[in-house]
PDB file of N, CA and C in Angstrom:
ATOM      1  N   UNK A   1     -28.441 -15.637  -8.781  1.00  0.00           N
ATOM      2  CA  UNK A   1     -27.553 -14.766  -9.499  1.00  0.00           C
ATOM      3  C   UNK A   1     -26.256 -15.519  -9.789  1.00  0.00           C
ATOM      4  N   UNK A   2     -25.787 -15.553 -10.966  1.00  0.00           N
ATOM      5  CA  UNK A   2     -24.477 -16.210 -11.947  1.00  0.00           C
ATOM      6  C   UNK A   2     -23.766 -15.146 -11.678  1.00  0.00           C
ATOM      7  N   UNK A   3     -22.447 -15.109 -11.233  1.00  0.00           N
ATOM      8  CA  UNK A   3     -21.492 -14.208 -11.179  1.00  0.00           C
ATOM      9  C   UNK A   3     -20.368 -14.965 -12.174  1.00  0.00           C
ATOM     10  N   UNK A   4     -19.643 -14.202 -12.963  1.00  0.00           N
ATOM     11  CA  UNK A   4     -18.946 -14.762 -13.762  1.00  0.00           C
ATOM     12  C   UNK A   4     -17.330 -13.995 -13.551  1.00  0.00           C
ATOM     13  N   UNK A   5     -16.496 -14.056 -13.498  1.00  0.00           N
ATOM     14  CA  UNK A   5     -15.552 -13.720 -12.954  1.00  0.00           C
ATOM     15  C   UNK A   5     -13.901 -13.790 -14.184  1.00  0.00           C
ATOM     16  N   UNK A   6     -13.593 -12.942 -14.606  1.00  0.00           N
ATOM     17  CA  UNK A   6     -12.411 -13.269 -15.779  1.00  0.00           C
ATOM     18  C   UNK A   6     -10.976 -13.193 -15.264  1.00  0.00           C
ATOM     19  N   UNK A   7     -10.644 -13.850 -15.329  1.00  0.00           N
ATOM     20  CA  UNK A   7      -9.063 -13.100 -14.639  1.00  0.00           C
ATOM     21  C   UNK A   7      -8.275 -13.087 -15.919  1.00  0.00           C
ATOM     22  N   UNK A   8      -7.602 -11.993 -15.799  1.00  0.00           N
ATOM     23  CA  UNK A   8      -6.784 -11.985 -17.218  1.00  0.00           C
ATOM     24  C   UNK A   8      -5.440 -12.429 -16.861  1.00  0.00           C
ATOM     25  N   UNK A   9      -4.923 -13.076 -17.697  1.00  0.00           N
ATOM     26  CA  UNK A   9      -3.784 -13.924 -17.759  1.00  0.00           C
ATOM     27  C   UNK A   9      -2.631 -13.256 -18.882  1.00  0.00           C
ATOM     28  N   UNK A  10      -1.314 -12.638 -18.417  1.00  0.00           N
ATOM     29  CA  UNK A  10      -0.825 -12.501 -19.388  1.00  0.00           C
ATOM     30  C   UNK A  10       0.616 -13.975 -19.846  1.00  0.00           C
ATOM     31  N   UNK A  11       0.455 -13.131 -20.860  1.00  0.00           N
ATOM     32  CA  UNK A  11       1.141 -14.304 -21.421  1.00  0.00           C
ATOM     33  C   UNK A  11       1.976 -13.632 -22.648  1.00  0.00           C
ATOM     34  N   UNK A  12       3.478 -14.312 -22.309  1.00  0.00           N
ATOM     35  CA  UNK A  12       4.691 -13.888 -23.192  1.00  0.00           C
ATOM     36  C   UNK A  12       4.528 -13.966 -24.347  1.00  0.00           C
ATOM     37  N   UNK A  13       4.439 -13.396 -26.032  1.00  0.00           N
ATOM     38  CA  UNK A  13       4.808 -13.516 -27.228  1.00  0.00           C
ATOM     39  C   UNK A  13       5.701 -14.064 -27.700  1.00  0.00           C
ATOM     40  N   UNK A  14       7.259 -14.181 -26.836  1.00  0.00           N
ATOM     41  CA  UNK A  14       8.366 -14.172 -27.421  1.00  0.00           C
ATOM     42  C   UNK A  14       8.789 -14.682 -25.666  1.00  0.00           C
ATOM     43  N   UNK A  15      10.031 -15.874 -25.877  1.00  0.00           N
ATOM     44  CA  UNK A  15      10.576 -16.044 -24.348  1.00  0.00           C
ATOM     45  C   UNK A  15      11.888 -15.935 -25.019  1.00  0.00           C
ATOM     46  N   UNK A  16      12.904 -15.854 -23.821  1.00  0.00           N
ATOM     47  CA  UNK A  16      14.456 -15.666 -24.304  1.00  0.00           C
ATOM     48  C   UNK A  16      14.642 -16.451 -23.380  1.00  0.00           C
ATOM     49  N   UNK A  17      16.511 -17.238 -23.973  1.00  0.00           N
ATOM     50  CA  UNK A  17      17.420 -17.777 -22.845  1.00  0.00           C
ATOM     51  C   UNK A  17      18.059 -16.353 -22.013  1.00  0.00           C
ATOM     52  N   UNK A  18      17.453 -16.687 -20.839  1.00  0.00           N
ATOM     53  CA  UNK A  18      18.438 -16.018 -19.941  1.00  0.00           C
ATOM     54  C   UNK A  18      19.459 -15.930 -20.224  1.00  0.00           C
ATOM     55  N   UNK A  19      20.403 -14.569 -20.198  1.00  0.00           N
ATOM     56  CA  UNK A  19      21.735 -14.346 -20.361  1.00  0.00           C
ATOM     57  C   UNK A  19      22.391 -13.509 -19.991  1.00  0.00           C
ATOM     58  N   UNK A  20      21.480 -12.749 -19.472  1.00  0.00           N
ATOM     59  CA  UNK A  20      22.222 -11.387 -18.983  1.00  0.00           C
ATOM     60  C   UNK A  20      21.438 -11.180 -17.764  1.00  0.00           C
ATOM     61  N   UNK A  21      22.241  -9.977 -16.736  1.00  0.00           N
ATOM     62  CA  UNK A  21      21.533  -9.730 -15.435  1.00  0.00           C
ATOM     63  C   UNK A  21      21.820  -8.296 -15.690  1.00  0.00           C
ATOM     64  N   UNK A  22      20.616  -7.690 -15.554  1.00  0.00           N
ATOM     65  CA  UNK A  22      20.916  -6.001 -15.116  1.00  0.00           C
ATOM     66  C   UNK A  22      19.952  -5.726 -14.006  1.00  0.00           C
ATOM     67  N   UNK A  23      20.418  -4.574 -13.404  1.00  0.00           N
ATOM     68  CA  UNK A  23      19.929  -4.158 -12.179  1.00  0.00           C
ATOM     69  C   UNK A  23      19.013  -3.056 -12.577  1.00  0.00           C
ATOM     70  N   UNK A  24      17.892  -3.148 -11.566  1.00  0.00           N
ATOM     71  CA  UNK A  24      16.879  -1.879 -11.808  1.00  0.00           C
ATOM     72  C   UNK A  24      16.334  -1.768 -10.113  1.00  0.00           C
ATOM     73  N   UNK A  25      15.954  -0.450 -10.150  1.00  0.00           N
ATOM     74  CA  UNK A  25      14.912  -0.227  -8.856  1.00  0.00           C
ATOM     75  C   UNK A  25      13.514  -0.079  -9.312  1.00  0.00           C
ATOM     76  N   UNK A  26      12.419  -0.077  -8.225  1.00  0.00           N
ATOM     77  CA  UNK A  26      11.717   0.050  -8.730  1.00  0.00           C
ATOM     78  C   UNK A  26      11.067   1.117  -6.855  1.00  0.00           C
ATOM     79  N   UNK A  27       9.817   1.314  -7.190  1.00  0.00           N
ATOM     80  CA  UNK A  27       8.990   2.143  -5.747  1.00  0.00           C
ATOM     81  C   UNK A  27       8.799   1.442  -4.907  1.00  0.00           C
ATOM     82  N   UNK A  28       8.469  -0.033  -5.195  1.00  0.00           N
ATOM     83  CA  UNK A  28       8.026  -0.900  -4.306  1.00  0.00           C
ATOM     84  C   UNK A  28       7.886  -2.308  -4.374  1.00  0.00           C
ATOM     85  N   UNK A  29       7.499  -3.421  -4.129  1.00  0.00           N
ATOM     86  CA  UNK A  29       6.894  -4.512  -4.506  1.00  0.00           C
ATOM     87  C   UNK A  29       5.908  -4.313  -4.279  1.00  0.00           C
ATOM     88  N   UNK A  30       4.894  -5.052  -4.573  1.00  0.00           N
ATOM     89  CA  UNK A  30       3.125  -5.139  -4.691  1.00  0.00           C
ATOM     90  C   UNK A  30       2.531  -6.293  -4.652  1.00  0.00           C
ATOM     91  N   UNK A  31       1.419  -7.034  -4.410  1.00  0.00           N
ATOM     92  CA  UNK A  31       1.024  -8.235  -4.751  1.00  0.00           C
ATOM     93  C   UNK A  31       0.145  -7.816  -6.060  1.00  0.00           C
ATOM     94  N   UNK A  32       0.399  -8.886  -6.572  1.00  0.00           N
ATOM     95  CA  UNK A  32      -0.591  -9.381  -7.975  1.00  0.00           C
ATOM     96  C   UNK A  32      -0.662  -9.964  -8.538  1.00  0.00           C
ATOM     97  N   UNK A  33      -2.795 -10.269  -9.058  1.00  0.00           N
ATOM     98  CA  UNK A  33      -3.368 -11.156  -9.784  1.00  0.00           C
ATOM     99  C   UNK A  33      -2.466 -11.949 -10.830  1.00  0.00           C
ATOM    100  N   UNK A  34      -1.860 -11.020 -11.052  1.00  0.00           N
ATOM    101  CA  UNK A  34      -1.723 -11.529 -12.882  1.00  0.00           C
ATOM    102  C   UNK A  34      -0.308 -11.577 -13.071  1.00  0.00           C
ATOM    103  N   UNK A  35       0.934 -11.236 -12.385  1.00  0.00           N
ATOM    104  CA  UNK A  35       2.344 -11.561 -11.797  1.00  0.00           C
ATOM    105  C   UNK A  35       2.663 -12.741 -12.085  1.00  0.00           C
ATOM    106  N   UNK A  36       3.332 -13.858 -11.905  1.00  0.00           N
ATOM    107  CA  UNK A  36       3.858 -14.800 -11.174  1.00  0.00           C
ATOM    108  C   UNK A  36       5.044 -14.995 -10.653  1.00  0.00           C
ATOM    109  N   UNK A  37       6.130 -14.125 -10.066  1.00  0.00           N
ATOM    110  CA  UNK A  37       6.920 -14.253  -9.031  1.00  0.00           C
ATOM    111  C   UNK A  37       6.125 -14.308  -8.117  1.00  0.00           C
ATOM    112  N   UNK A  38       6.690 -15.867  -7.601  1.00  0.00           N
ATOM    113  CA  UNK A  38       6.491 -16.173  -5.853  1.00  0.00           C
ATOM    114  C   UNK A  38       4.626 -16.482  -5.769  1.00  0.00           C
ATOM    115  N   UNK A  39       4.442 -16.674  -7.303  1.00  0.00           N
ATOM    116  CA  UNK A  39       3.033 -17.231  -6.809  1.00  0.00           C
ATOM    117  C   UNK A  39       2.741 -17.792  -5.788  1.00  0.00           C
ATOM    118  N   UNK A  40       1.653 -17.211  -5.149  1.00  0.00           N
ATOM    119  CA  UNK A  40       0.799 -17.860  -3.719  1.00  0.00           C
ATOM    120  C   UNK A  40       1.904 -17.926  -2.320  1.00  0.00           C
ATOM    121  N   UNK A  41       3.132 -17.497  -2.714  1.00  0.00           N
ATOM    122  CA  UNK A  41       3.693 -17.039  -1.738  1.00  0.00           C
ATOM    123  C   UNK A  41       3.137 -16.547  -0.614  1.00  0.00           C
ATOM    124  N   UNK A  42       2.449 -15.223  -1.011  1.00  0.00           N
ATOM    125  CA  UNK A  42       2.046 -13.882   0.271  1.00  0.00           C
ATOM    126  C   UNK A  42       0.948 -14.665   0.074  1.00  0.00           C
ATOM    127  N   UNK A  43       0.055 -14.474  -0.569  1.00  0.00           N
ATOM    128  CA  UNK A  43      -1.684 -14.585  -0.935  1.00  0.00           C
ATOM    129  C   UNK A  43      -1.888 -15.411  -1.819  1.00  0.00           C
ATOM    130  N   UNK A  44      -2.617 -16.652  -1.602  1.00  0.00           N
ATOM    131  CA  UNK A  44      -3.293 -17.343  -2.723  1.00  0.00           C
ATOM    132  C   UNK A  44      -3.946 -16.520  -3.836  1.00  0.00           C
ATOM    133  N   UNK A  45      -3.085 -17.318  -5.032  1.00  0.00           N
ATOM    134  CA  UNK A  45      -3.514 -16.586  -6.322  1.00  0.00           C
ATOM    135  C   UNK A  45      -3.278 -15.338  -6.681  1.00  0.00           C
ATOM    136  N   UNK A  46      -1.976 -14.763  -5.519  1.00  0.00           N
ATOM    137  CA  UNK A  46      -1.013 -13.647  -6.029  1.00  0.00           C
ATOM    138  C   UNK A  46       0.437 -13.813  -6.416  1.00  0.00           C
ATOM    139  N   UNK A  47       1.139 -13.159  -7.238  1.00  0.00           N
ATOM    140  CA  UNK A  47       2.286 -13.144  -7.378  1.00  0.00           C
ATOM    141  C   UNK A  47       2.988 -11.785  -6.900  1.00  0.00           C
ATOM    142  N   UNK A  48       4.080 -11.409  -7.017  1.00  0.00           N
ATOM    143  CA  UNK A  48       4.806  -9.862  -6.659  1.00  0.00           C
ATOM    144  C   UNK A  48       5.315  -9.203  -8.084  1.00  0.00           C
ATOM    145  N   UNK A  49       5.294  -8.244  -8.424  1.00  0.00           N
ATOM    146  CA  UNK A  49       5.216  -7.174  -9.188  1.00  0.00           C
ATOM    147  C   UNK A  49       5.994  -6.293  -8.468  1.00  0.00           C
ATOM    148  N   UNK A  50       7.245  -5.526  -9.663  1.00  0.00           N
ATOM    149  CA  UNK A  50       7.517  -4.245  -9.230  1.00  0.00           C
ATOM    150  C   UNK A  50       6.509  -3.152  -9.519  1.00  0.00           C
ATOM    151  N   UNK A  51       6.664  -1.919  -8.787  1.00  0.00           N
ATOM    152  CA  UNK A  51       5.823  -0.898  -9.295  1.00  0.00           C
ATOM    153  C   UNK A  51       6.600   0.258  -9.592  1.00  0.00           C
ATOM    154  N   UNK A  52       6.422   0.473 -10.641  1.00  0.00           N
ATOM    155  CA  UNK A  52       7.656   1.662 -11.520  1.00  0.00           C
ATOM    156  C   UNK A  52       8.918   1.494 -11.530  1.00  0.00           C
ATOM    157  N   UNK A  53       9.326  -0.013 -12.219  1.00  0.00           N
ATOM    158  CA  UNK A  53      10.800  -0.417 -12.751  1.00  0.00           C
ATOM    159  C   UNK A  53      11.407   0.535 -13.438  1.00  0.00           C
ATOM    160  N   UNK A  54      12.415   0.851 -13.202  1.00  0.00           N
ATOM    161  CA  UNK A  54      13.604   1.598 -13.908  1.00  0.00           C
ATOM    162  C   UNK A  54      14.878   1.316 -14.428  1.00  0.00           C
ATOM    163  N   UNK A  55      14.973   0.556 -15.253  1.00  0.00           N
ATOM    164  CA  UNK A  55      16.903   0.570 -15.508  1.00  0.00           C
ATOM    165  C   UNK A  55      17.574   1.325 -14.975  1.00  0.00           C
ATOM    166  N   UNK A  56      18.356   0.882 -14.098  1.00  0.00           N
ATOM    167  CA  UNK A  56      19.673   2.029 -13.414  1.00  0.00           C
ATOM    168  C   UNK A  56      20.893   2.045 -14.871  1.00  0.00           C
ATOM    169  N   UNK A  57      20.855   1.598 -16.039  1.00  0.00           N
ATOM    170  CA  UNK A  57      21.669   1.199 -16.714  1.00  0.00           C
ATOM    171  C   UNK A  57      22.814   0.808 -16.601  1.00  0.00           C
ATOM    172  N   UNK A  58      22.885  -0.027 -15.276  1.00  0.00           N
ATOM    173  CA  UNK A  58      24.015  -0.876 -14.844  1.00  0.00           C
ATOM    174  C   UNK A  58      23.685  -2.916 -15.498  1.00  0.00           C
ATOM    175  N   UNK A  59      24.916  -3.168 -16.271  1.00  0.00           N
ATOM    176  CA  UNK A  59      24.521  -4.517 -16.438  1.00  0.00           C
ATOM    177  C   UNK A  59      25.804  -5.127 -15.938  1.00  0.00           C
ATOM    178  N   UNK A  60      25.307  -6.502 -14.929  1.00  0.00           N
ATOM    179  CA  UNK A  60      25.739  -6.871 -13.922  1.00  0.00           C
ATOM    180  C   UNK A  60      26.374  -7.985 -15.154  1.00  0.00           C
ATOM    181  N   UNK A  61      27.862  -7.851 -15.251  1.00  0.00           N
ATOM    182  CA  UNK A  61      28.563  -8.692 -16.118  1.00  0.00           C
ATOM    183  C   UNK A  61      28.876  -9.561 -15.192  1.00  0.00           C
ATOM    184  N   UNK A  62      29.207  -9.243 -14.085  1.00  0.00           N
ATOM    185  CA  UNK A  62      29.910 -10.122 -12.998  1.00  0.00           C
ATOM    186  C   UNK A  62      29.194 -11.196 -12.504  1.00  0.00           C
ATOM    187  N   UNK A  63      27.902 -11.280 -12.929  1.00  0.00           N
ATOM    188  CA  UNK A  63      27.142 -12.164 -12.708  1.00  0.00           C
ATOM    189  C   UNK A  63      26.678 -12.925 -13.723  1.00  0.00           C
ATOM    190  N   UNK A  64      26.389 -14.264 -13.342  1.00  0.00           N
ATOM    191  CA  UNK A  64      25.897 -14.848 -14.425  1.00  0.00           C
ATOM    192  C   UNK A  64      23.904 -15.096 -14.564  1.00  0.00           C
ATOM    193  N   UNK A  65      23.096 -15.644 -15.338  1.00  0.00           N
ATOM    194  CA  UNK A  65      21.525 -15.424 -15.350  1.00  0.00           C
ATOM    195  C   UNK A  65      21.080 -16.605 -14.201  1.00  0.00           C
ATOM    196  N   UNK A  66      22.162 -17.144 -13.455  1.00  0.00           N
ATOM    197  CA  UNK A  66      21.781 -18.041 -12.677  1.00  0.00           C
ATOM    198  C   UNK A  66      21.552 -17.620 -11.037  1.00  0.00           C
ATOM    199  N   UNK A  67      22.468 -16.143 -11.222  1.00  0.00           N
ATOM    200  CA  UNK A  67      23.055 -15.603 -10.453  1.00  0.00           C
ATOM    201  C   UNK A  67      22.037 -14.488  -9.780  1.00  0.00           C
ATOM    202  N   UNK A  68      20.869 -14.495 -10.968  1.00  0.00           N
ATOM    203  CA  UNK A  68      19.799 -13.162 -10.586  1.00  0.00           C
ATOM    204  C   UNK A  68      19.152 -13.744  -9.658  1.00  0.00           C
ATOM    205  N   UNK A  69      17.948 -12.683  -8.952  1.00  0.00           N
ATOM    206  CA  UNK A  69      17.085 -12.628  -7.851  1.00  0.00           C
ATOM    207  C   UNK A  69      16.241 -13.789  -7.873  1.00  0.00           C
ATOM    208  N   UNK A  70      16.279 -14.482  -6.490  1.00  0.00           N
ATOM    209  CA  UNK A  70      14.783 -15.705  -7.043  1.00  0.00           C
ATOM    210  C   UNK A  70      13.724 -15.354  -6.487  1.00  0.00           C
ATOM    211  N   UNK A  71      12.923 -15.799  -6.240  1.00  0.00           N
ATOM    212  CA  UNK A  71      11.217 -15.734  -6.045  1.00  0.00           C
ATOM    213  C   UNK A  71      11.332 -15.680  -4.732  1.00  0.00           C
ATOM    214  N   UNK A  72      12.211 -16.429  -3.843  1.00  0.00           N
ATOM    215  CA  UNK A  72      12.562 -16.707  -2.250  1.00  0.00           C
ATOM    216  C   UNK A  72      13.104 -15.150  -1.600  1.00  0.00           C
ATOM    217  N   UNK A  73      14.235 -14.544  -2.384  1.00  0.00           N
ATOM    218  CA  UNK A  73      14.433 -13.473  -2.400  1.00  0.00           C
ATOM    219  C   UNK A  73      13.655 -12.208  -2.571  1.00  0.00           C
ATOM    220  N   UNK A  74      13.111 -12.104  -3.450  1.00  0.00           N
ATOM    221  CA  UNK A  74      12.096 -10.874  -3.852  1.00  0.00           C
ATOM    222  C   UNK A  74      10.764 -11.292  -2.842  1.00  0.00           C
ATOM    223  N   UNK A  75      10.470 -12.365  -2.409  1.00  0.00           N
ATOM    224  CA  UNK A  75       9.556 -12.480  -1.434  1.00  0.00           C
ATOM    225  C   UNK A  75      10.208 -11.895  -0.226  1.00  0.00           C
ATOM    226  N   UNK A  76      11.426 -12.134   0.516  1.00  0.00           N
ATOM    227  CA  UNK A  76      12.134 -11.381   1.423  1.00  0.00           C
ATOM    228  C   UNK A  76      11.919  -9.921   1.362  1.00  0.00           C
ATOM    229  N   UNK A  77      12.704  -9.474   0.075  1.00  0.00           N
ATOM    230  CA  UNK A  77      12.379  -7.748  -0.461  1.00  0.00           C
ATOM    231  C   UNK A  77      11.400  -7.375   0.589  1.00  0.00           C
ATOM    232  N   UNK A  78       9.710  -8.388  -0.012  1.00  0.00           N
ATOM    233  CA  UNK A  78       8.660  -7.830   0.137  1.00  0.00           C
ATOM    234  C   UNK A  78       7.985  -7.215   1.477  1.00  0.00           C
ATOM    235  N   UNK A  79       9.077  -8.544   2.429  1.00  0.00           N
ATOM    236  CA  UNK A  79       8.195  -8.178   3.563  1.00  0.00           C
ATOM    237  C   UNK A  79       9.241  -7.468   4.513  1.00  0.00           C
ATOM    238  N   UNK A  80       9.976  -6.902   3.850  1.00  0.00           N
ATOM    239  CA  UNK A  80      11.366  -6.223   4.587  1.00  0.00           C
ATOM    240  C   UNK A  80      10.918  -4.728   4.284  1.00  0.00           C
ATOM    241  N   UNK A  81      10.136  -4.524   3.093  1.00  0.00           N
ATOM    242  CA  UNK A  81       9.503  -3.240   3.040  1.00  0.00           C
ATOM    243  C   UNK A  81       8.530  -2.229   4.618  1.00  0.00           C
ATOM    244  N   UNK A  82       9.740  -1.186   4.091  1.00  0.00           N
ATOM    245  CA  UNK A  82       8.940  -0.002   5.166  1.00  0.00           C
ATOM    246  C   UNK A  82       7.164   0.183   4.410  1.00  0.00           C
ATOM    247  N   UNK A  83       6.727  -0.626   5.624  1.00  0.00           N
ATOM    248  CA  UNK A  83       4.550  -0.093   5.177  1.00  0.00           C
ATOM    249  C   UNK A  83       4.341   1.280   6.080  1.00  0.00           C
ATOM    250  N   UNK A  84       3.901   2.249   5.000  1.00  0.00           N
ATOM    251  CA  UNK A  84       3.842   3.557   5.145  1.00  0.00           C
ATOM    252  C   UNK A  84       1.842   3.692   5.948  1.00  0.00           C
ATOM    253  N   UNK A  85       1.871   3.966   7.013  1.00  0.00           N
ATOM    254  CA  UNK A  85       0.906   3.864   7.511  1.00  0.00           C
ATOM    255  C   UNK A  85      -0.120   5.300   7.353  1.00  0.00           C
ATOM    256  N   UNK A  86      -1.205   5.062   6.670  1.00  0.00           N
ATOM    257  CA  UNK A  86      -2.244   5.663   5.929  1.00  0.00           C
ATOM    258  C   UNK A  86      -3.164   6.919   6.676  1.00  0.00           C
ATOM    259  N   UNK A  87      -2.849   6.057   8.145  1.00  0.00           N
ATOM    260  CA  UNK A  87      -4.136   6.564   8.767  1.00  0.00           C
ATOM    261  C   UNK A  87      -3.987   7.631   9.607  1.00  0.00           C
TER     262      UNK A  87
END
């Protein structure tokens, strides 16, 4: 048996120079396939994803695009998260 396997890859239309920083919340971080913040960070061949981003419609003038969240950081976020136990 051939198992064939697709992973979908997204991919930007349009990229911009960084220039601005605004702040948003979101429900959670998540791992995922198809992400790439902090690739292979948590899990080989995952990245982190917010789940239900929101604009707070605050834009962080005081900062500059050098100044936003890195991959080292939002990996912190991730594992600083309260895990809501299921069972």
């Amino acid at each position: 048996m051939i198992v064939m396997i697709h992973l979908k890859v997204m991919e930007a239309d349009v990229w911009f120079e960084p220039e601005l920083v605004i702040e948003i919340v979101a429900s959670e971080i998540t791992l995922s396939p198809i992400h790439k913040t902090a690739l292979d960070s948590i899990r080989d061949g995952s990245g982190l994803a917010l789940r239900f981003p929101k604009f707070t419609g605050k834009i962080r003038t005081e900062k500059n695009a050098e100044d936003a969240s890195t991959g080292n950081e939002i990996v912190a976020l991730y594992k600083s998260q309260n895990k809501v136990d299921t069972e």
